[in-house]
Protein backbone atom coordinates (compact mmCIF):
# COMPACT_ATOMS: atom_id res chain seq x y z
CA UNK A 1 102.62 95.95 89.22
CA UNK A 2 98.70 96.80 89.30
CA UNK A 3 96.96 96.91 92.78
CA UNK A 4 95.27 94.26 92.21
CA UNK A 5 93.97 91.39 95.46
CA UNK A 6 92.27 88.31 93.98
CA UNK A 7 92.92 86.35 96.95
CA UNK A 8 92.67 86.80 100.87
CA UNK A 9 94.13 83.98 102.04
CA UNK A 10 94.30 82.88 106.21
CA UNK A 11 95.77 80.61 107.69
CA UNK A 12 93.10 78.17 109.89
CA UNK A 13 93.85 75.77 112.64
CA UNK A 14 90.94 73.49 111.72
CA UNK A 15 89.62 74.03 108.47
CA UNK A 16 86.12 71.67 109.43
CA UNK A 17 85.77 74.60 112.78
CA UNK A 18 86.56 77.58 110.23
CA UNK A 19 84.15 76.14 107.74
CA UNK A 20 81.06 76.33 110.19
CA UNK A 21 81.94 79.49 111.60
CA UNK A 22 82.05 81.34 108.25
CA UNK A 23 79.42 79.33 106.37
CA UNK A 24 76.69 77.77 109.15
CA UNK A 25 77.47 80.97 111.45
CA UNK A 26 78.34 83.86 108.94
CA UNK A 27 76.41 82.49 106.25
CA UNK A 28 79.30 83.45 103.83
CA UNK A 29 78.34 81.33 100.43
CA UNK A 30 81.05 78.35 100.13
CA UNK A 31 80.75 75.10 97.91
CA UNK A 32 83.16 73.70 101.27
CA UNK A 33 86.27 71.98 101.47
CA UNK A 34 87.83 71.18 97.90
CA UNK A 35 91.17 69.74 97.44
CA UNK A 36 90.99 66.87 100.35
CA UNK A 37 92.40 64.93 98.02
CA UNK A 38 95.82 66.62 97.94
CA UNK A 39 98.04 65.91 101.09
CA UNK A 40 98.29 69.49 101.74
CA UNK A 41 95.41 71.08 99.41
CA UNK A 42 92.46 71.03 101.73
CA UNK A 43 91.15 74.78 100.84
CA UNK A 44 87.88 76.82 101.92
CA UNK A 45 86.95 79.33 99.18
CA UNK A 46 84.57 81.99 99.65
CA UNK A 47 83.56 84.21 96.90
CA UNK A 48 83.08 87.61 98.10
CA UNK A 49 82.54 91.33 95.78
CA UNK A 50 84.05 91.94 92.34
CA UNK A 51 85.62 88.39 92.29
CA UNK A 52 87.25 88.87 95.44
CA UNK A 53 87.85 85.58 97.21
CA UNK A 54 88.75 84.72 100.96
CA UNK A 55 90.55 81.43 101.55
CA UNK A 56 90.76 79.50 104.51
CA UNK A 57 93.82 77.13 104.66
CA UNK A 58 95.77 75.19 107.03
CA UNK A 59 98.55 76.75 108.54
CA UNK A 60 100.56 73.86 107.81
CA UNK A 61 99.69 73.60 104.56
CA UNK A 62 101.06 77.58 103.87
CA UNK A 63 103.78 76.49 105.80
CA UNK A 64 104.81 73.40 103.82
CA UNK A 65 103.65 75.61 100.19
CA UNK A 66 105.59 78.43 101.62
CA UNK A 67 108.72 77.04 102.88
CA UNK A 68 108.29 79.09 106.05
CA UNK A 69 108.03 77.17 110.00
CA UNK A 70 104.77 77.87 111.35
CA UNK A 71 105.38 80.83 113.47
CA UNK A 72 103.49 82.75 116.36
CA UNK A 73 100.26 84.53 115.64
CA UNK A 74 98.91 87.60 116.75
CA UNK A 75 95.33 89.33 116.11
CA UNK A 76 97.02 92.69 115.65
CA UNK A 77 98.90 92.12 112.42
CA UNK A 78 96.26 92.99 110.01
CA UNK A 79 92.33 93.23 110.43
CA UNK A 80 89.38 92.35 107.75
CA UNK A 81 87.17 94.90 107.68
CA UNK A 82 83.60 94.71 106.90
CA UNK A 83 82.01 97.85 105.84
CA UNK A 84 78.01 98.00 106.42
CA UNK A 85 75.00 100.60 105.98
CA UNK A 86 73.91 101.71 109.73
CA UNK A 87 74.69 101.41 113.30
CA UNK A 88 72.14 98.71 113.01
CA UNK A 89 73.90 96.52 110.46
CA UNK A 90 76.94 96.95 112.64
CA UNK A 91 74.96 95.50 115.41
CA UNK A 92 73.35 92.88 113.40
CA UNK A 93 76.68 91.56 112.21
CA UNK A 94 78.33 91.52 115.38
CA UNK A 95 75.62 89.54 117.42
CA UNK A 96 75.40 87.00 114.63
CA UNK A 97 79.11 86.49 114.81
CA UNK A 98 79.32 86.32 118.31
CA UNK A 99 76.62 83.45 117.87
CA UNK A 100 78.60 81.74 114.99
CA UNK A 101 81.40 81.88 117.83
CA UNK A 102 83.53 84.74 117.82
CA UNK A 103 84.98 86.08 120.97
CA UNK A 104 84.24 89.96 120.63
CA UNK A 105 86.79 91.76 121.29
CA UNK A 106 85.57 95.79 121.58
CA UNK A 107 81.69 96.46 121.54
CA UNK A 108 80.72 98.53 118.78
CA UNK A 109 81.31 101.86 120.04
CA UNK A 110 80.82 105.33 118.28
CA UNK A 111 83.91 106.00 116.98
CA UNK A 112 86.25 109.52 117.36
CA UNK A 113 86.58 109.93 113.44
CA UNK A 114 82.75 109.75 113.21
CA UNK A 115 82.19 106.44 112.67
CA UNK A 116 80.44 103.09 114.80
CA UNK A 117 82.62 100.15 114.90
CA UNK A 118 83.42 96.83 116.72
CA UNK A 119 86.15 94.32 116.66
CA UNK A 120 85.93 90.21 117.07
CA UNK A 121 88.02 87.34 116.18
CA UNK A 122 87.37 84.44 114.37
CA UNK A 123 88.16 80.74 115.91
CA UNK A 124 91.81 81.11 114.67
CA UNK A 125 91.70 84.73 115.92
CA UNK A 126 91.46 86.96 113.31
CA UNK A 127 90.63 90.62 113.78
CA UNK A 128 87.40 91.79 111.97
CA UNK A 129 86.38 95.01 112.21
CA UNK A 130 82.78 95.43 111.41
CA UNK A 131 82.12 99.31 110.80
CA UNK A 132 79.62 101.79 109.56
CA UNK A 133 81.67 105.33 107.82
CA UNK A 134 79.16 107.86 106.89
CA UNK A 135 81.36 109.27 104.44
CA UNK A 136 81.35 105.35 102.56
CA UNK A 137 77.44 105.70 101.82
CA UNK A 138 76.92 103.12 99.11
């Protein structure tokens, strides 16, 4: 199999609540919900880099597409990570999510590998980690 990730898909409680957070507070691009008309296709796509996209679905929609109960969550089982130029864009990113909403979770703090970093979590608490490397210099 190629490494190969076209699709990031989470799993929202309300999909209208994730919508504004990511588009009206993140000001990720969207064209909205599609797919209302389905009984459990209701989706939020977002396009991101190199045809990357992050969905936002309804847990009980992956759970009905899946086959799988709707189980417990937790914030720790993977993170997004959102790589930026400076300390500054760090910052920048984290106010304006803690505007849209988030709850932020750890400050952005130097980091011990050399690094400045922060954590928050999105309505449905999901772990972003917004972070600056100096050795990722785009």
């Amino acid at each position: 199999m190629k490494p190969s990730i076209t699709v990031i898909t989470i799993g929202v409680n309300d999909l209208e609540e994730s919508l504004r957070f990511y588009r009206d507070g993140l000001g990720f691009p969207t064209e909205g919900i599609i797919g209302k008309e389905f009984e459990y296709g209701a989706v939020v796509f977002i396009q991101l880099q190199g045809g990357l996209r992050l969905a936002l679905w309804p847990r009980k929609s992956i759970s009905h597409d899946s086959g799988l109960p709707i189980g417990l969550t937790s914030s720790t089982e993977m993170t997004l990570g959102h790589n930026v130029g400076s300390k500054v864009e760090v910052d920048a990113v984290m106010q304006q999510a803690k505007s849209a909403g988030a709850i932020i979770v750890k400050p952005a703090h130097d980091t011990f590998w050399g690094g400045y970093s922060g954590y928050f979590q999105d309505p449905d608490g999901h772990l972003w980690e917004i972070v600056w490397n100096p050795q990722w210099e785009e």
